[in-house]
N, C-alpha and C. Protein backbone atom coordinates (compact mmCIF):
# COMPACT_ATOMS: atom_id res chain seq x y z
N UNK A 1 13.08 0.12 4.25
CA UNK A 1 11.70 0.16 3.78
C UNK A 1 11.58 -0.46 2.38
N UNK A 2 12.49 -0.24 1.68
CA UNK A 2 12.67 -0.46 -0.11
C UNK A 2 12.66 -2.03 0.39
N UNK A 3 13.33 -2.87 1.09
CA UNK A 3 13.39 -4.30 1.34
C UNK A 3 12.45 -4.72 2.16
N UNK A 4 11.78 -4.51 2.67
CA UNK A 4 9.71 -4.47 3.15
C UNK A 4 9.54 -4.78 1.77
N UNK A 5 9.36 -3.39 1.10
CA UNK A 5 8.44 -3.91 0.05
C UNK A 5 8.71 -4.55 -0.63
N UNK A 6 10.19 -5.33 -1.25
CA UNK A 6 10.53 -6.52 -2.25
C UNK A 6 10.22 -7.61 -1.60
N UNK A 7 10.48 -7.79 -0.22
CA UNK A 7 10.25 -8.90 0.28
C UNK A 7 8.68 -9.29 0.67
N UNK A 8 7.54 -8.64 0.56
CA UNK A 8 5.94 -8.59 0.73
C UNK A 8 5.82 -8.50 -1.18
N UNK A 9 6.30 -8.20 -1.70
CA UNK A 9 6.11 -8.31 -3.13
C UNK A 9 6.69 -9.74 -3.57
N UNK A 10 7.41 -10.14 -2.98
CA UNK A 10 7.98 -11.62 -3.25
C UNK A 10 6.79 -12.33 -2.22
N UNK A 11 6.76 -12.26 -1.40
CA UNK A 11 5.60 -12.96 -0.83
C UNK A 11 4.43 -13.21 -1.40
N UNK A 12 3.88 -12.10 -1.92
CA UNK A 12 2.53 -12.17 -2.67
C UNK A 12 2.91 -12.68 -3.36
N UNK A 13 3.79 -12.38 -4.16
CA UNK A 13 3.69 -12.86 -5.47
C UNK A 13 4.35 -14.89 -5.44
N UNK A 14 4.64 -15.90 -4.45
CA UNK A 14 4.93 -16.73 -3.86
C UNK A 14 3.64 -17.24 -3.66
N UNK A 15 3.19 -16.60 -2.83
CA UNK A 15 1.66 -17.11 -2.27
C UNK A 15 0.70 -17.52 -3.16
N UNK A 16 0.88 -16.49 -4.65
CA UNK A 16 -0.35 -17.11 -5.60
C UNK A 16 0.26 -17.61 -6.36
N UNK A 17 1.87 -18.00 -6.57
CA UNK A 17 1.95 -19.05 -7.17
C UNK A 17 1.76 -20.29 -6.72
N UNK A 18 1.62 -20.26 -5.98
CA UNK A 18 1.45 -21.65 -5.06
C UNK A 18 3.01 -22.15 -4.36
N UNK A 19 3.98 -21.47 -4.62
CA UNK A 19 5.81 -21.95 -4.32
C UNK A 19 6.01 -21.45 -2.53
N UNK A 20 4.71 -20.80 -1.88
CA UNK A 20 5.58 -20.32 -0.55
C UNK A 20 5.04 -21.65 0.38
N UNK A 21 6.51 -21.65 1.03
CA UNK A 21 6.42 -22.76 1.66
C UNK A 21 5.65 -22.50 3.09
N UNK A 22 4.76 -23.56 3.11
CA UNK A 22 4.23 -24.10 4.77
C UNK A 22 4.45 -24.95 5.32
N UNK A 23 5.50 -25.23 5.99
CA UNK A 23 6.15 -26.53 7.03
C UNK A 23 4.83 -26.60 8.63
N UNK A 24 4.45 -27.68 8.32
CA UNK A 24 3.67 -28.14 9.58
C UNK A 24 4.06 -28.14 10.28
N UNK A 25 3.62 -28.44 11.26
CA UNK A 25 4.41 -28.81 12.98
C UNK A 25 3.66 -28.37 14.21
N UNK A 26 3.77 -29.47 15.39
CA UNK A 26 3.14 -28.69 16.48
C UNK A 26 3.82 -27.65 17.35
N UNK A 27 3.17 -26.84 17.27
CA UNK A 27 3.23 -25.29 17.54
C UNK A 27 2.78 -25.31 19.11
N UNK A 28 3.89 -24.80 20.21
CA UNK A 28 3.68 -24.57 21.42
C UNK A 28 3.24 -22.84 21.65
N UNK A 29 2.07 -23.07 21.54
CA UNK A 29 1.34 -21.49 21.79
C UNK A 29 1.79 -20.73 22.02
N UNK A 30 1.93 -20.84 23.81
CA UNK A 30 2.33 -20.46 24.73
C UNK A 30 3.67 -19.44 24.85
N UNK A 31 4.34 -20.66 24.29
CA UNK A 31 5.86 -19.95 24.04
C UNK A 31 6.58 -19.44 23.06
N UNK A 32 5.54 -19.34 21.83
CA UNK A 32 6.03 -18.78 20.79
C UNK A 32 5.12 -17.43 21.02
N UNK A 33 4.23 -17.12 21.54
CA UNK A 33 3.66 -16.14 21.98
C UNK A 33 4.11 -15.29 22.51
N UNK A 34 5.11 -15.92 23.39
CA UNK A 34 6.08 -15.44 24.55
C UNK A 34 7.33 -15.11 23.55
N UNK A 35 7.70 -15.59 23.15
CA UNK A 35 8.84 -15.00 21.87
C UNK A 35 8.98 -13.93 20.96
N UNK A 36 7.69 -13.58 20.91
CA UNK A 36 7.17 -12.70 19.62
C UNK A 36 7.14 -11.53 20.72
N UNK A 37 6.13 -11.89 21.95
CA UNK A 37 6.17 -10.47 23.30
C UNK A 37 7.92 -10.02 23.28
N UNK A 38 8.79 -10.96 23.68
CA UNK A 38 10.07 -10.59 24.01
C UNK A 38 10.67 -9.96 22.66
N UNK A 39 10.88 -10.41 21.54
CA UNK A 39 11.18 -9.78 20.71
C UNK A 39 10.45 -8.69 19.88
N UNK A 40 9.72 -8.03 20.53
CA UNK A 40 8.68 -6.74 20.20
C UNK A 40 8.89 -5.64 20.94
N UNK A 41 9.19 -6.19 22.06
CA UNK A 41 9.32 -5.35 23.82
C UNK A 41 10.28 -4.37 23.29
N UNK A 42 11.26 -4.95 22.41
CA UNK A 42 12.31 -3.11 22.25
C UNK A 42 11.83 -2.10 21.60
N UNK A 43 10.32 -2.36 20.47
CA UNK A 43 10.13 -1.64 19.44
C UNK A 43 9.11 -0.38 20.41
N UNK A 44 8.87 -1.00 22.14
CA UNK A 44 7.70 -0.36 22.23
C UNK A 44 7.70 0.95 22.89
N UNK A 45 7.12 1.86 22.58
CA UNK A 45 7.56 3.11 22.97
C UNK A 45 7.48 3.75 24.65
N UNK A 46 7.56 4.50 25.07
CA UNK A 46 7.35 4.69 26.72
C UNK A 46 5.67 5.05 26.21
N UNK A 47 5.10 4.60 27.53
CA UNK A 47 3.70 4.90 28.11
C UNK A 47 2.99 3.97 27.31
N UNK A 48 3.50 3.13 26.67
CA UNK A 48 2.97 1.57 26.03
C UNK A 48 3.45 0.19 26.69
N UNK A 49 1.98 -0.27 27.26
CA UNK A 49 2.69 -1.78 27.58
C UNK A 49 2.46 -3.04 26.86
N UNK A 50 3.03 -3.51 26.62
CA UNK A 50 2.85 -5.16 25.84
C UNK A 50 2.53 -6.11 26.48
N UNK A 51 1.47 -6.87 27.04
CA UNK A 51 1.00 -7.64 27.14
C UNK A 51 0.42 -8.86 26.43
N UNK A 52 1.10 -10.35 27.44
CA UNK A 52 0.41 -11.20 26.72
C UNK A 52 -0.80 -11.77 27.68
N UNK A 53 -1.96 -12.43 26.91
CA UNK A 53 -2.93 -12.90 27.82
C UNK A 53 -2.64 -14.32 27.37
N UNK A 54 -2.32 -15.44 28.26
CA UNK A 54 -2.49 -17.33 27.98
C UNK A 54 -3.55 -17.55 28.99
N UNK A 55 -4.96 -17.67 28.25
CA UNK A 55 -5.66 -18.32 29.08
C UNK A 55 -5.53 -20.35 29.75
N UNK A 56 -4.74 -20.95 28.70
CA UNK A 56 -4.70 -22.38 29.19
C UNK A 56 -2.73 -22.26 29.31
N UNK A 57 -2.57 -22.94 30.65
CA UNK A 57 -1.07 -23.61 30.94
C UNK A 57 -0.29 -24.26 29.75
N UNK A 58 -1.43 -25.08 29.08
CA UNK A 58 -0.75 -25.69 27.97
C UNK A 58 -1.55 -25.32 26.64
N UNK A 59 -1.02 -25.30 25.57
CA UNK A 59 -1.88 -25.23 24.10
C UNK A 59 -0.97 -25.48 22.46
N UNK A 60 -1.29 -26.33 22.13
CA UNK A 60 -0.45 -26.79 21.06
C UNK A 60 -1.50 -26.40 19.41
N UNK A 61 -0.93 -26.39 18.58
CA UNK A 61 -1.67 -26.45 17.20
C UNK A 61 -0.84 -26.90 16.24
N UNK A 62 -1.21 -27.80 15.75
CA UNK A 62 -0.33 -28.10 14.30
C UNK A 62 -0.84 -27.05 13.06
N UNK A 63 0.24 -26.14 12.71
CA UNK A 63 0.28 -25.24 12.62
C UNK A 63 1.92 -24.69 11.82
N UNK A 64 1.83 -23.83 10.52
CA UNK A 64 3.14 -23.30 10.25
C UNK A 64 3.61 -22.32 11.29
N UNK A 65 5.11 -22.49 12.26
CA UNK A 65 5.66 -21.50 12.85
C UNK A 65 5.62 -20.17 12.46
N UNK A 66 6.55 -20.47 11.46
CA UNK A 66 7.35 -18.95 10.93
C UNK A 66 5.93 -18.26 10.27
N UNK A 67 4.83 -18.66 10.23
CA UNK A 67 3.74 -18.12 9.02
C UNK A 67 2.76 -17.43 10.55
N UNK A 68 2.67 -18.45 10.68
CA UNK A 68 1.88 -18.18 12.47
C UNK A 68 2.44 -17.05 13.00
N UNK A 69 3.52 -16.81 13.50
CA UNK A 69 4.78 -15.34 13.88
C UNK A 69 4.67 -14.35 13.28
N UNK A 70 4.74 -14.49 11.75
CA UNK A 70 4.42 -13.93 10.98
C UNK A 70 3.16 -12.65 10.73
N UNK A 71 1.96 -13.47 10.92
CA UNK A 71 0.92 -13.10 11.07
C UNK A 71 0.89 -11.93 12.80
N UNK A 72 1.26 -12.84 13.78
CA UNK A 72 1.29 -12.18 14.62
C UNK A 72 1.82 -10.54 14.69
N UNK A 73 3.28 -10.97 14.35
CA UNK A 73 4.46 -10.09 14.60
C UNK A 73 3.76 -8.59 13.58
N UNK A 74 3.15 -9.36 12.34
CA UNK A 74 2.69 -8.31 11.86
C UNK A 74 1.60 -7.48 12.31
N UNK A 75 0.79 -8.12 13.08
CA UNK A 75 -0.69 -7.34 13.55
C UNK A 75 -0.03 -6.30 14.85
N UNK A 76 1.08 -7.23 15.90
CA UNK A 76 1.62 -6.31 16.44
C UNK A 76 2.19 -5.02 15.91
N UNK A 77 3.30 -5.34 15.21
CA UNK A 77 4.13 -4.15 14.40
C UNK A 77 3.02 -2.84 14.22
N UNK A 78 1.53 -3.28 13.48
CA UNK A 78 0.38 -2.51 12.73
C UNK A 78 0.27 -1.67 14.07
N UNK A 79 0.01 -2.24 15.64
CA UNK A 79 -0.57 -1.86 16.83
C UNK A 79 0.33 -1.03 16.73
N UNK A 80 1.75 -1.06 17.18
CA UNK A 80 2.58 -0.23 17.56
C UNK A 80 2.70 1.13 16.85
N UNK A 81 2.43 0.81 15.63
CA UNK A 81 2.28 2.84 14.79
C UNK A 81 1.47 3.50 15.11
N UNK A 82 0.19 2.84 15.57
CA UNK A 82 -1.08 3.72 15.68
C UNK A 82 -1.64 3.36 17.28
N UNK A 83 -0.37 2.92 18.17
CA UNK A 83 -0.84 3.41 19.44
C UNK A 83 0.47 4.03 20.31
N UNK A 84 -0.49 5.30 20.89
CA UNK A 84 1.09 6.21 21.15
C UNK A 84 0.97 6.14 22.83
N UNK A 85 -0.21 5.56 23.62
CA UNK A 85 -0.09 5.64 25.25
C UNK A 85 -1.00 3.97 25.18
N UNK A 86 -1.07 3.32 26.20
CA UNK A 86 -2.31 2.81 26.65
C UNK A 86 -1.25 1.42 26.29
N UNK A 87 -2.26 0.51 25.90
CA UNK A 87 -1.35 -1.16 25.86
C UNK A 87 -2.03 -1.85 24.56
N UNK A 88 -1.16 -2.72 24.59
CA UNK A 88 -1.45 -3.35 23.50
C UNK A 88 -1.25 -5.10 24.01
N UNK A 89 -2.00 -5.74 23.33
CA UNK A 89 -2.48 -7.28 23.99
C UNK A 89 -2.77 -8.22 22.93
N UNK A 90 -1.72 -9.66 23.03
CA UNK A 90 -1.55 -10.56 22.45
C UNK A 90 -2.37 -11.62 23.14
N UNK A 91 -3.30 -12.05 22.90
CA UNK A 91 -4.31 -13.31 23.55
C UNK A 91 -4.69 -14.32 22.95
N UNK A 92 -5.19 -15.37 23.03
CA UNK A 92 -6.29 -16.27 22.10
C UNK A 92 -7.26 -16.61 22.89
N UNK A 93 -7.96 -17.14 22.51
CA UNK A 93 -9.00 -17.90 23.20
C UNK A 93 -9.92 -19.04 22.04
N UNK A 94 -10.55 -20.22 22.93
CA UNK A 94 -10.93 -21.10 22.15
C UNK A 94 -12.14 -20.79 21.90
N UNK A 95 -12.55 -20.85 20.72
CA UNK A 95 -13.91 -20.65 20.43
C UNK A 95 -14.65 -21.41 19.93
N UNK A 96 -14.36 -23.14 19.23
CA UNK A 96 -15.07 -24.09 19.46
C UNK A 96 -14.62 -25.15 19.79
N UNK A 97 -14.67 -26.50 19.65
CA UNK A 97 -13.78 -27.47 19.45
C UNK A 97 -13.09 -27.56 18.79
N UNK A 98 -13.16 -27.32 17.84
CA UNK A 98 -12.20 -26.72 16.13
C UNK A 98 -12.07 -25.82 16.19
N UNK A 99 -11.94 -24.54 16.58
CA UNK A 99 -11.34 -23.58 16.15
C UNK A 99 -10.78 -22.93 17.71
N UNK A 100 -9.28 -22.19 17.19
CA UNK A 100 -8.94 -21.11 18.26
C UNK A 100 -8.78 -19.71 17.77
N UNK A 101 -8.72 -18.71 18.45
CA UNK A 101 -9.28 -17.42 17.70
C UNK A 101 -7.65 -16.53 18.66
N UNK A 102 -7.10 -15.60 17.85
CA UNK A 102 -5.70 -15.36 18.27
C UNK A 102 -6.20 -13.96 17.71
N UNK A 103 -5.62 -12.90 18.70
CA UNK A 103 -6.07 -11.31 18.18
C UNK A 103 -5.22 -10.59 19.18
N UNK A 104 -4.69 -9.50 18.46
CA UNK A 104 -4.00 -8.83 19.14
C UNK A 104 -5.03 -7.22 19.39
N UNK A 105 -5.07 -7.15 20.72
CA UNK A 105 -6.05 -5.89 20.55
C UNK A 105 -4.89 -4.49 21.32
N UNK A 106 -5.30 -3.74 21.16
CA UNK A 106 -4.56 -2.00 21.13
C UNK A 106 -5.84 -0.89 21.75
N UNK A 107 -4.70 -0.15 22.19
CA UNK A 107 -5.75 1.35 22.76
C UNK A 107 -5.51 2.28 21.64
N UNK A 108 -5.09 2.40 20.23
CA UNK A 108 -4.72 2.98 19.51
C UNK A 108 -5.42 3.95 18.72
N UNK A 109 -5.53 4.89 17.43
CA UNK A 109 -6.47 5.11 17.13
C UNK A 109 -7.67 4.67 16.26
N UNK A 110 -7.85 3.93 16.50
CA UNK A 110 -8.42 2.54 15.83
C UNK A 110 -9.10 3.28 14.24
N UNK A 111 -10.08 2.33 13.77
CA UNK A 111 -10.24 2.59 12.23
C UNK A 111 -12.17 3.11 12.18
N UNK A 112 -11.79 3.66 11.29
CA UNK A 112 -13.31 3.92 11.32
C UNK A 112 -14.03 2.99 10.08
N UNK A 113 -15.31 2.94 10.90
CA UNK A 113 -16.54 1.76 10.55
C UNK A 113 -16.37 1.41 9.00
N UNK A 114 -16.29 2.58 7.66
CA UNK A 114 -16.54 2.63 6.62
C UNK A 114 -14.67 2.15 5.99
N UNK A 115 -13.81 2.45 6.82
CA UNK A 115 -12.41 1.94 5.91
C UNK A 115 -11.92 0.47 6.39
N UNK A 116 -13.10 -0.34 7.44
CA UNK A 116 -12.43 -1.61 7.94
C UNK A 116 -12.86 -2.69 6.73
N UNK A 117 -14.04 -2.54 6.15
CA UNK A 117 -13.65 -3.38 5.14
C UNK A 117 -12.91 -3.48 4.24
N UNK A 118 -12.28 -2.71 3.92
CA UNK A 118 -10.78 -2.68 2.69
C UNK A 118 -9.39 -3.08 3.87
N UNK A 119 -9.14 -2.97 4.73
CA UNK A 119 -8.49 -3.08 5.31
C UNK A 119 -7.42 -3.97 4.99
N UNK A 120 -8.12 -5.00 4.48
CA UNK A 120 -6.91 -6.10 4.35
C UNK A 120 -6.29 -6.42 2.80
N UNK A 121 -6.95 -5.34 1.88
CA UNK A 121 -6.45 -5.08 0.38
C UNK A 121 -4.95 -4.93 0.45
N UNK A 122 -4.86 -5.13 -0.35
CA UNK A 122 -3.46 -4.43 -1.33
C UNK A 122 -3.25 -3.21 -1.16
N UNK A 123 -1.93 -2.44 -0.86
CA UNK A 123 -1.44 -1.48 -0.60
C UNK A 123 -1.95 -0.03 -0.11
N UNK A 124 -3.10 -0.67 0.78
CA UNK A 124 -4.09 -0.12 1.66
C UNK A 124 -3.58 0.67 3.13
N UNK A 125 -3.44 1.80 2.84
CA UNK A 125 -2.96 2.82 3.81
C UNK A 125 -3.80 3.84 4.78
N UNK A 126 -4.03 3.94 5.55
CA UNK A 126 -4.97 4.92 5.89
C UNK A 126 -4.38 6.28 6.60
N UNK A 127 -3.23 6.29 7.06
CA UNK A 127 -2.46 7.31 7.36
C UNK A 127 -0.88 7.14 6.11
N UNK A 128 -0.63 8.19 5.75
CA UNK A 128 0.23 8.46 4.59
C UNK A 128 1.63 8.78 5.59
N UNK A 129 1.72 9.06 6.40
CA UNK A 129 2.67 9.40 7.63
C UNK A 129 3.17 8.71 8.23
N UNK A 130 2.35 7.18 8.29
CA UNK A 130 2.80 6.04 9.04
C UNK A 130 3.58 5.55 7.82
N UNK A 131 5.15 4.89 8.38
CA UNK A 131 6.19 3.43 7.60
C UNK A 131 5.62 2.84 7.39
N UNK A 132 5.32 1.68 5.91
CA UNK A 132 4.71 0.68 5.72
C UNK A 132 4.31 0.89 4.31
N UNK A 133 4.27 -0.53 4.03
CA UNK A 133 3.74 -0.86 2.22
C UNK A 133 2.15 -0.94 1.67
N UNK A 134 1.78 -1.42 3.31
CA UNK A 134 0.09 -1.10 2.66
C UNK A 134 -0.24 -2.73 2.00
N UNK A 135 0.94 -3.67 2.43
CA UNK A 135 0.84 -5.26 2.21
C UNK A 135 0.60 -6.11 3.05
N UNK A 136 1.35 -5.54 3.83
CA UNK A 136 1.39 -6.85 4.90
C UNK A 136 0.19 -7.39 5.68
N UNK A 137 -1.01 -6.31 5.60
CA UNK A 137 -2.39 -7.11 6.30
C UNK A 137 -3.09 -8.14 5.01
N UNK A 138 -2.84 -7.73 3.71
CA UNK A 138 -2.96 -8.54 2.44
C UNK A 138 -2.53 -10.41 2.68
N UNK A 139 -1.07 -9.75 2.80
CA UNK A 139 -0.58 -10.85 3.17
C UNK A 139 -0.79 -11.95 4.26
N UNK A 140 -1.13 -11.43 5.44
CA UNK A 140 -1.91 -12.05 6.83
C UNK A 140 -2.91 -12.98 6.36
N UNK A 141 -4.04 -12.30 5.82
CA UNK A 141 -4.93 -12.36 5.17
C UNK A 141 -4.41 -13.30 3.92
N UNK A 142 -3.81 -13.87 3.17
CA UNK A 142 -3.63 -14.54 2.00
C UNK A 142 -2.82 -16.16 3.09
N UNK A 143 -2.31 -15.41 4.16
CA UNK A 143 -1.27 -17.08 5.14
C UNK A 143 -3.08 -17.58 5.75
N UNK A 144 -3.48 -16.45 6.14
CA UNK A 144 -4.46 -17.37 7.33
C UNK A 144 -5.76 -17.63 6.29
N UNK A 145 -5.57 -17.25 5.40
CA UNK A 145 -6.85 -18.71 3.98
C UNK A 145 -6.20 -19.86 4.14
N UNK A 146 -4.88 -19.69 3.58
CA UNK A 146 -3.95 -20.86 3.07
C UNK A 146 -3.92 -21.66 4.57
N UNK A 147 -4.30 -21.59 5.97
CA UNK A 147 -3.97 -22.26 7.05
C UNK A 147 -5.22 -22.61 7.35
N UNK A 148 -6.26 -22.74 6.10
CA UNK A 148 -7.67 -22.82 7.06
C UNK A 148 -8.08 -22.03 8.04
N UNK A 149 -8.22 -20.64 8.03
CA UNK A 149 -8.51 -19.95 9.28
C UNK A 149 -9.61 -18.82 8.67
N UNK A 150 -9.83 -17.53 9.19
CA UNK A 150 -10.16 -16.65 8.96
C UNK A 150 -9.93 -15.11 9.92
N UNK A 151 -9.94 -14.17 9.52
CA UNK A 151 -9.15 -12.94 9.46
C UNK A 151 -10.21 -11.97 9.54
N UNK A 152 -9.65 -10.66 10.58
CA UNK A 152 -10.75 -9.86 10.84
C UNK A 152 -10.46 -8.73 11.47
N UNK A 153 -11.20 -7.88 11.51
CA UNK A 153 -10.63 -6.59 12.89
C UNK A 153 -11.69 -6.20 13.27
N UNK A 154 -12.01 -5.72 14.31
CA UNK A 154 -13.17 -4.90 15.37
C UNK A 154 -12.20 -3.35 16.05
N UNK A 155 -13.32 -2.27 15.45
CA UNK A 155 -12.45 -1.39 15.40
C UNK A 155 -13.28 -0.01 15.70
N UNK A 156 -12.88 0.49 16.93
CA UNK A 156 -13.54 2.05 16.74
C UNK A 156 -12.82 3.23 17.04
N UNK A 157 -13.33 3.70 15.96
CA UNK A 157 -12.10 5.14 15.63
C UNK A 157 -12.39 5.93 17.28
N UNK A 158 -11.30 6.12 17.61
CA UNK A 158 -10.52 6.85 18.65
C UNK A 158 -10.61 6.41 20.09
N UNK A 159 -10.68 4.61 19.97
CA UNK A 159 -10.56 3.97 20.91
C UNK A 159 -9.81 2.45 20.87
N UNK A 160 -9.55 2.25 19.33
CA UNK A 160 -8.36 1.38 19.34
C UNK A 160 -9.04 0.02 18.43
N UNK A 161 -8.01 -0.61 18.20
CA UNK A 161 -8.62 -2.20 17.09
C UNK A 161 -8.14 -3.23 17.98
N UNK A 162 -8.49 -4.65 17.26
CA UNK A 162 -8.27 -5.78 17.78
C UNK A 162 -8.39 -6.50 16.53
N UNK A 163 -7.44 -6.98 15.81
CA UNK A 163 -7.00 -8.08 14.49
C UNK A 163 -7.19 -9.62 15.11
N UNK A 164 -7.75 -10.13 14.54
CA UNK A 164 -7.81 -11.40 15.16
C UNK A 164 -7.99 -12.24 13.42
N UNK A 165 -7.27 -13.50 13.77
CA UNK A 165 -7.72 -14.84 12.91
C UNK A 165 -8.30 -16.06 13.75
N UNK A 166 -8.25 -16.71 12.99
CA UNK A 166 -8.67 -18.49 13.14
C UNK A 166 -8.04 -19.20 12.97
N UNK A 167 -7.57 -20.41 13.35
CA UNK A 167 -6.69 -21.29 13.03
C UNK A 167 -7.48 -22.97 13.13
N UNK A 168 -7.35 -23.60 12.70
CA UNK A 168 -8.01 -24.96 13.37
C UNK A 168 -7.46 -25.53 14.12
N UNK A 169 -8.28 -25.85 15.48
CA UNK A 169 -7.61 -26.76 16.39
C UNK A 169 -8.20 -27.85 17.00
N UNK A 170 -7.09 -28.85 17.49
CA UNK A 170 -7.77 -30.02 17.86
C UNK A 170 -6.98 -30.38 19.68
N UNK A 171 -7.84 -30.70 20.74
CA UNK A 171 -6.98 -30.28 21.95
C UNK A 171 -6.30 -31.58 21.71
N UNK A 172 -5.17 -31.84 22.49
CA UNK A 172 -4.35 -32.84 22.76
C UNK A 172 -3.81 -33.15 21.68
């Protein structure tokens, strides 16, 4: 936990210096989607299923990997503390010509109306019981500015959230 928080404290503190690196590249959706499902699948508890949704066969984005994963792996990780039965779901979908919209939604106990706007602050906790620094949605939130996107949650207390960003995309 002590190395969570040096390493999200080195992040932030990276991010506004301007020194954290973003390597471009086209990004195969699909299967890095599928990577992040497989390497999550051990964390998940019984009477939880992990699901991914790919609505298109193919989908590319030029796009940082490891920042992209990142973002993901973290909205998952968030699902998994605060959902103890039901499923949890990795999807995107396109929402204009330019933009694709990526959200992981949960049956969990989701957030109530008045604490979702702080949500993505600085060392912002809402259960004191749950592991975690109270950074890492900060951080999400500080990669998906820096990627041109935008960042969000839809959320009702005692029926579960859905984190979603933006990314820009262009097909082919």
């Amino acid at each position: 936990l002590l190395l969570q928080l040096i390493s999200d404290i080195l992040d932030l503190s990276k991010i506004e210096a301007g020194t954290f690196n973003f390597v471009y590249t086209n990004v195969d959706v699909n299967e890095t989607c599928s990577e992040i499902i497989k390497s999550m699948g051990m964390k998940v508890g019984k009477g939880v299923e992990l699901i991914l949704e790919e609505p298109f066969p193919e989908c590319y984005i030029y796009t940082d990997k490891n920042r992209f994963t990142q973002v993901i792996s973290n909205f998952i990780n968030n699902a998994l503390k605060f959902t103890q039965q039901g499923s949890i779901t990795l999807g995107y979908e396109q929402v204009s010509h330019q933009k694709i919209k990526f959200y992981v939604r949960d049956t969990g106990m989701g957030i109530p109306e008045e604490k979702q706007k702080s949500v993505f602050e600085r060392f912002v906790k809402y259960n004191p019981f749950i592991q975690g620094t109270g950074l890492g949605l900060s951080i999400c939130h500080m990669i998906v500015e820096h990627l041109k996107g935008e960042i969000g949650v839809n959320s009702e207390e005692g029926k579960g959230s859905t984190f979603w960003f933006t990314l820009p995309y262009r097909k082919g």
